[in-house]
N, C-alpha and C. Protein backbone atom coordinates (compact mmCIF):
# COMPACT_ATOMS: atom_id res chain seq x y z
N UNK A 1 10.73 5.70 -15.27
CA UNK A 1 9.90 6.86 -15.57
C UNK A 1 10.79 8.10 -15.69
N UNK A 2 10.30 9.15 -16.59
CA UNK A 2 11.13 10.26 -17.12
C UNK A 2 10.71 11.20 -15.81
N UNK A 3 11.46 11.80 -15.30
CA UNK A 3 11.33 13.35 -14.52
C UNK A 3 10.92 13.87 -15.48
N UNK A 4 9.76 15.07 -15.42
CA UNK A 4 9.59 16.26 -16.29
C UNK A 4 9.73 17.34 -14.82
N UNK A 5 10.05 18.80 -15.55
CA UNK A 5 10.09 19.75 -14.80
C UNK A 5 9.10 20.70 -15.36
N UNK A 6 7.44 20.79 -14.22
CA UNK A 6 6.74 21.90 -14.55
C UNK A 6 6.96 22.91 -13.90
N UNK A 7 6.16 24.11 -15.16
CA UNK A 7 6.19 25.43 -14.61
C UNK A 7 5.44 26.00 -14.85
N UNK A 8 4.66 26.70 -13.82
CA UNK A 8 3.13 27.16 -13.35
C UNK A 8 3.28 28.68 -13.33
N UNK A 9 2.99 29.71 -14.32
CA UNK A 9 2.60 31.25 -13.83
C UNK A 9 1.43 31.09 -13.36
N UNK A 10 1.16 32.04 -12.26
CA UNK A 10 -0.13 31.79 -11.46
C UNK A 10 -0.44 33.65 -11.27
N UNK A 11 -1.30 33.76 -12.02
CA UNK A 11 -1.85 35.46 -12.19
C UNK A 11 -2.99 36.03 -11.48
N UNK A 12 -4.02 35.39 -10.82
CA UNK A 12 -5.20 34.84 -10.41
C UNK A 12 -5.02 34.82 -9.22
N UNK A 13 -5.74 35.88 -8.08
CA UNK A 13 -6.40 35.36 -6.75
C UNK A 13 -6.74 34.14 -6.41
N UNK A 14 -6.61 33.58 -4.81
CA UNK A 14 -7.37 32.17 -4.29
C UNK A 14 -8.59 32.20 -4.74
N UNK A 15 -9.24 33.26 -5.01
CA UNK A 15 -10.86 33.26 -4.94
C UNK A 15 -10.89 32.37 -6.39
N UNK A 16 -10.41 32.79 -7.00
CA UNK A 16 -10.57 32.40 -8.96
C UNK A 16 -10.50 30.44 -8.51
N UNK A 17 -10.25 29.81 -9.51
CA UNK A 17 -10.88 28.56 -9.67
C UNK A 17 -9.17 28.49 -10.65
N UNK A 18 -8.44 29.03 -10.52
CA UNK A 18 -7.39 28.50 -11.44
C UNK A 18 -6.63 27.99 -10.09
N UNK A 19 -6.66 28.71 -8.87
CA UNK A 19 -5.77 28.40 -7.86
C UNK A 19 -5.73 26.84 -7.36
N UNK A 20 -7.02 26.48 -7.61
CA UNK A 20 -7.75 25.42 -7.32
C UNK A 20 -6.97 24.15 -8.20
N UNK A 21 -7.25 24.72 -9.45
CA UNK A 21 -6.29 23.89 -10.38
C UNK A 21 -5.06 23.74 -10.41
N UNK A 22 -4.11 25.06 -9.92
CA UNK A 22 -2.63 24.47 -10.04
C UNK A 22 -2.52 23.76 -8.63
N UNK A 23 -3.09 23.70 -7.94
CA UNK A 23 -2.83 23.06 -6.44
C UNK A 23 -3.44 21.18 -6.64
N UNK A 24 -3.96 21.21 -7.52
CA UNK A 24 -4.83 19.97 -7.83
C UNK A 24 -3.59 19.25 -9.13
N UNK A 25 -3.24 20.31 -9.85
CA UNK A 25 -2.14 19.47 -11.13
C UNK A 25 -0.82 19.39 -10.45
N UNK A 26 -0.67 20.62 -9.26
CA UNK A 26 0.80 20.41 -9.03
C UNK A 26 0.86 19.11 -7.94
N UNK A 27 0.26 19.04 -7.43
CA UNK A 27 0.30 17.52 -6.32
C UNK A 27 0.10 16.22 -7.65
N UNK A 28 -0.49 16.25 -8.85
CA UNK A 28 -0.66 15.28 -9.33
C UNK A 28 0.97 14.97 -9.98
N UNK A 29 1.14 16.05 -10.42
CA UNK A 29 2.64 16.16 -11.03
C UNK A 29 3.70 15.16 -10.22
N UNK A 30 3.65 15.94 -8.83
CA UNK A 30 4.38 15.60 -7.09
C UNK A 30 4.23 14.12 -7.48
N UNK A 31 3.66 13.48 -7.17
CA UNK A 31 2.93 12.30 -7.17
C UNK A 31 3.80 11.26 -8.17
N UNK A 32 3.51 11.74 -9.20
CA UNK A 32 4.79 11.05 -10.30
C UNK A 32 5.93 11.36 -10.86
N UNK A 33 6.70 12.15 -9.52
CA UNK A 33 7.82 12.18 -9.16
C UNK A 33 8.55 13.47 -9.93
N UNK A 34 7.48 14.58 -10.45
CA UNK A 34 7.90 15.35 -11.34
C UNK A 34 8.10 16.81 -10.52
N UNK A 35 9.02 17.52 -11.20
CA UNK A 35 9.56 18.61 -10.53
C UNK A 35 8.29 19.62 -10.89
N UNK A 36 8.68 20.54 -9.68
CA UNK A 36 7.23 21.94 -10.23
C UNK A 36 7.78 22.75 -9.40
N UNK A 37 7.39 24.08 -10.49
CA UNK A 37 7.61 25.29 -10.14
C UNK A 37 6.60 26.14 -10.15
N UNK A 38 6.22 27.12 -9.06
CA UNK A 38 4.79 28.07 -9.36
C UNK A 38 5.36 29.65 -9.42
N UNK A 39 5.30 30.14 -10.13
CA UNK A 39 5.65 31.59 -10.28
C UNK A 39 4.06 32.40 -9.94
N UNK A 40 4.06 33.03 -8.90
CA UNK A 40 2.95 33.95 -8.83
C UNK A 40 3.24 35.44 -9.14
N UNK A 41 2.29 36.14 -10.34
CA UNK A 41 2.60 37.66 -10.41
C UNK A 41 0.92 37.91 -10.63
N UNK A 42 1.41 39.77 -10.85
CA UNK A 42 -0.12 40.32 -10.54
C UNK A 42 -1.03 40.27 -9.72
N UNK A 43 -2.43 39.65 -9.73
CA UNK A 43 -2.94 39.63 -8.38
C UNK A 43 -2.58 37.90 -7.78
N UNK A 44 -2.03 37.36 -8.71
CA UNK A 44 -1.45 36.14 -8.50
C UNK A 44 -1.09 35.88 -6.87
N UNK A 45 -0.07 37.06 -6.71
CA UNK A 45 0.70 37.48 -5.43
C UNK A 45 -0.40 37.15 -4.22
N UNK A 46 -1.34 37.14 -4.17
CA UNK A 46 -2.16 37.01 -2.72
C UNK A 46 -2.16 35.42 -2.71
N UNK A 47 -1.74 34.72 -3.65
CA UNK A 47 -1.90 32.96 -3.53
C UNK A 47 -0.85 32.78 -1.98
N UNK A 48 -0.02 33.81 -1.76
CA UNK A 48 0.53 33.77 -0.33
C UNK A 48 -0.01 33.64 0.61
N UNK A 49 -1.22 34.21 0.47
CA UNK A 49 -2.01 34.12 2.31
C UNK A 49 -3.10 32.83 1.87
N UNK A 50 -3.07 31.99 1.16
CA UNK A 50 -3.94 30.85 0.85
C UNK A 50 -3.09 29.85 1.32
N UNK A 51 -3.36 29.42 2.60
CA UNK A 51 -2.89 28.25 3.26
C UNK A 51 -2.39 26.94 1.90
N UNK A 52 -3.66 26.54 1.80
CA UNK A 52 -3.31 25.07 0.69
C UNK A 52 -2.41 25.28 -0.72
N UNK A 53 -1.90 26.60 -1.05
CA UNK A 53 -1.05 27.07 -1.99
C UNK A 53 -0.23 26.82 -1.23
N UNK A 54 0.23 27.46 -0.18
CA UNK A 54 1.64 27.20 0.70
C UNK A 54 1.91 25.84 1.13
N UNK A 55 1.11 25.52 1.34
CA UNK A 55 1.23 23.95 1.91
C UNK A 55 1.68 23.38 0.15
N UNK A 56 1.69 23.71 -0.34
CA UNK A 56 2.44 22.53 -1.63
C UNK A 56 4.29 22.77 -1.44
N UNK A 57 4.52 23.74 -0.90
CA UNK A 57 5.87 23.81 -0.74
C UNK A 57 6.35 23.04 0.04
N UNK A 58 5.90 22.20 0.97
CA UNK A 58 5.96 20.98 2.03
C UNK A 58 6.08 19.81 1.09
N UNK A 59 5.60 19.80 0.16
CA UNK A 59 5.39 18.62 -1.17
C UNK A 59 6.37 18.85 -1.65
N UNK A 60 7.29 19.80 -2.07
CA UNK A 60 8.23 19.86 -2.95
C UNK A 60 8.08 20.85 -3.79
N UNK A 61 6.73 21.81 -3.75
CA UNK A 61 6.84 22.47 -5.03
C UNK A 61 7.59 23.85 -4.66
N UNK A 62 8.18 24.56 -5.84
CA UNK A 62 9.25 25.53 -5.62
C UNK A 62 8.60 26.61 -5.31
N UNK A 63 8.15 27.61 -4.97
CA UNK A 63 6.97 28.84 -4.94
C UNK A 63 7.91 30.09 -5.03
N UNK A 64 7.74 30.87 -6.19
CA UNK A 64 8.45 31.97 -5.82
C UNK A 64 7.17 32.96 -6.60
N UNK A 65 7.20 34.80 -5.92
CA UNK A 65 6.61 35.58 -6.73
C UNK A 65 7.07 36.95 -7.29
N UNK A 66 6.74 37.90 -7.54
CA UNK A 66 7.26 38.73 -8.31
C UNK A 66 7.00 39.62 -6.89
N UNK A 67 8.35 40.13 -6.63
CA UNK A 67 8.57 40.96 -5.80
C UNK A 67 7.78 42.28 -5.40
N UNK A 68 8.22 42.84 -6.86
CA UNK A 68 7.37 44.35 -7.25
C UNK A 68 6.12 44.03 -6.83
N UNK A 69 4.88 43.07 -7.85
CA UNK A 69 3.68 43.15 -7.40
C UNK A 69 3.46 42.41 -5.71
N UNK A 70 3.95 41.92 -5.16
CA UNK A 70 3.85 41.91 -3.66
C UNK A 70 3.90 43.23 -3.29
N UNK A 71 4.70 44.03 -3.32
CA UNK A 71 4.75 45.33 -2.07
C UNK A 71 4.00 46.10 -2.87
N UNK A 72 4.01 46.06 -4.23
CA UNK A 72 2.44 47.29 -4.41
C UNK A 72 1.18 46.76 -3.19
N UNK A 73 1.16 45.35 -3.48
CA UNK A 73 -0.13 45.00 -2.50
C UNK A 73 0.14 45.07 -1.16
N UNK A 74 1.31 45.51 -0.69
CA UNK A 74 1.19 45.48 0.43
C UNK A 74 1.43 44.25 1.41
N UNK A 75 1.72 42.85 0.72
CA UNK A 75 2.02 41.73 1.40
C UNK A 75 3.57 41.74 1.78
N UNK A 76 3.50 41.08 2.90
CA UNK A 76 5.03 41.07 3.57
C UNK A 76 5.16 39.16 3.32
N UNK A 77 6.62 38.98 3.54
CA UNK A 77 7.51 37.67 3.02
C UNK A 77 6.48 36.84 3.69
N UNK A 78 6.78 35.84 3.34
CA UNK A 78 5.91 34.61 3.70
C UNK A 78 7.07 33.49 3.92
N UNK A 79 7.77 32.89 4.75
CA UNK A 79 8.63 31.31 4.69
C UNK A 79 8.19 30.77 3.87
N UNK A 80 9.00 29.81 3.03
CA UNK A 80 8.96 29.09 2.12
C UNK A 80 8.32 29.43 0.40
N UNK A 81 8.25 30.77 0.60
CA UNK A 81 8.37 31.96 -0.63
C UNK A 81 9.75 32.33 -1.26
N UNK A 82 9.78 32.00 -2.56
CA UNK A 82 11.23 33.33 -3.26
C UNK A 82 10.48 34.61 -3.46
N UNK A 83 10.73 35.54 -2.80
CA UNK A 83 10.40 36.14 -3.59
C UNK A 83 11.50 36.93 -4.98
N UNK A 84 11.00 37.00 -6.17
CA UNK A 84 12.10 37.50 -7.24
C UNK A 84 11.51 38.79 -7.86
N UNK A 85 11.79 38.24 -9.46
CA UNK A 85 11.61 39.31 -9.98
C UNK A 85 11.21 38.74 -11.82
N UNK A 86 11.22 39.05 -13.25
CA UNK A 86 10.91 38.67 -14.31
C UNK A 86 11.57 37.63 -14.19
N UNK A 87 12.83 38.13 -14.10
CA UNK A 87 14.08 37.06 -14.31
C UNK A 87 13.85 35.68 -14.35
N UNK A 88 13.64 35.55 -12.80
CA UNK A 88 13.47 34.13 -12.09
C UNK A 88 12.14 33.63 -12.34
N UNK A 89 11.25 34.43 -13.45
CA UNK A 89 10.24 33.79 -14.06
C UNK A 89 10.70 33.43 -15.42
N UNK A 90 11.54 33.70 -16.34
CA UNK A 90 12.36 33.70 -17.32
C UNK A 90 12.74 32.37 -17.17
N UNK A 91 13.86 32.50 -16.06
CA UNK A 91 14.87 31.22 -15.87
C UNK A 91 13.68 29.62 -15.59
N UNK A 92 12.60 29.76 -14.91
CA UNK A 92 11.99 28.86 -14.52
C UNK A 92 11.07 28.86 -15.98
N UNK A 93 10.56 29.57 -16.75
CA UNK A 93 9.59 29.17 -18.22
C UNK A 93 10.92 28.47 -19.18
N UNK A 94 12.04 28.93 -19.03
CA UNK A 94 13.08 28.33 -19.70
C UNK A 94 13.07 26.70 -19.57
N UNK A 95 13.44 26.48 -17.95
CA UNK A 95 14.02 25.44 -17.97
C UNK A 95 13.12 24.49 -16.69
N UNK A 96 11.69 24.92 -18.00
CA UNK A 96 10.60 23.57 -17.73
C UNK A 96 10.67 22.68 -19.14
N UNK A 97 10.40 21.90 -18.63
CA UNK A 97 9.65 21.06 -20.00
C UNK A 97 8.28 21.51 -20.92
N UNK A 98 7.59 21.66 -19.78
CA UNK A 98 6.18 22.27 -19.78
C UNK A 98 6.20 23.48 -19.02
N UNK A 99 5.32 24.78 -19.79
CA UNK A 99 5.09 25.46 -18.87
C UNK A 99 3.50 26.06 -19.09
N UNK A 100 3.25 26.40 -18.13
CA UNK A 100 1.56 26.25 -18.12
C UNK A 100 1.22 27.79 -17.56
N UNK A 101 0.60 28.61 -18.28
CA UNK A 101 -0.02 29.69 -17.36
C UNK A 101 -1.59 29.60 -17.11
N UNK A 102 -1.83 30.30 -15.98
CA UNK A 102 -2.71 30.67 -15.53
C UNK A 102 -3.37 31.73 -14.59
């Protein structure tokens, strides 16, 4: 079986129904042995205090978010967070196979 490497922008609060979905595709991904990456920006950034988002980083998935929109909101680091910046959303839409926003 081929490795693919996904990559998830995640723009969307826990409340929204997309959070729901990358936590549901990225374990399916996990599962068949495929790499994943979640980039959270905008109000994306609160997917930090959503337990079952964090808990995929225990699975393997990479979690990083956009720095800037964290401290506008006011959220402090989280373990097992990058936090970055465009860049490291750049470098990760680059060098997926797939990349998926939401």
């Amino acid at each position: 079986m081929m490795t693919m490497k996904l990559g998830i922008l995640l723009t969307t609060p826990p409340s929204h129904q997309n959070t729901h979905s990358v936590i549901h595709l990225s374990k399916a991904a996990r599962e068949q042995g495929h790499h994943v990456g979640i980039f959270m920006m905008a109000d994306g950034v609160y997917n930090i205090l959503y337990q079952p988002l964090l808990d995929l980083g225990n699975d393997g998935v990479e979690l990083s978010l956009c720095a800037h929109n964290a401290t506008q909101r006011g959220l402090k680091k989280v373990e097992g967070v990058q936090w970055g910046s465009q860049y490291d959303l750049a470098l990760l839409a680059n060098g997926s196979d797939r990349f998926l926003t939401f």
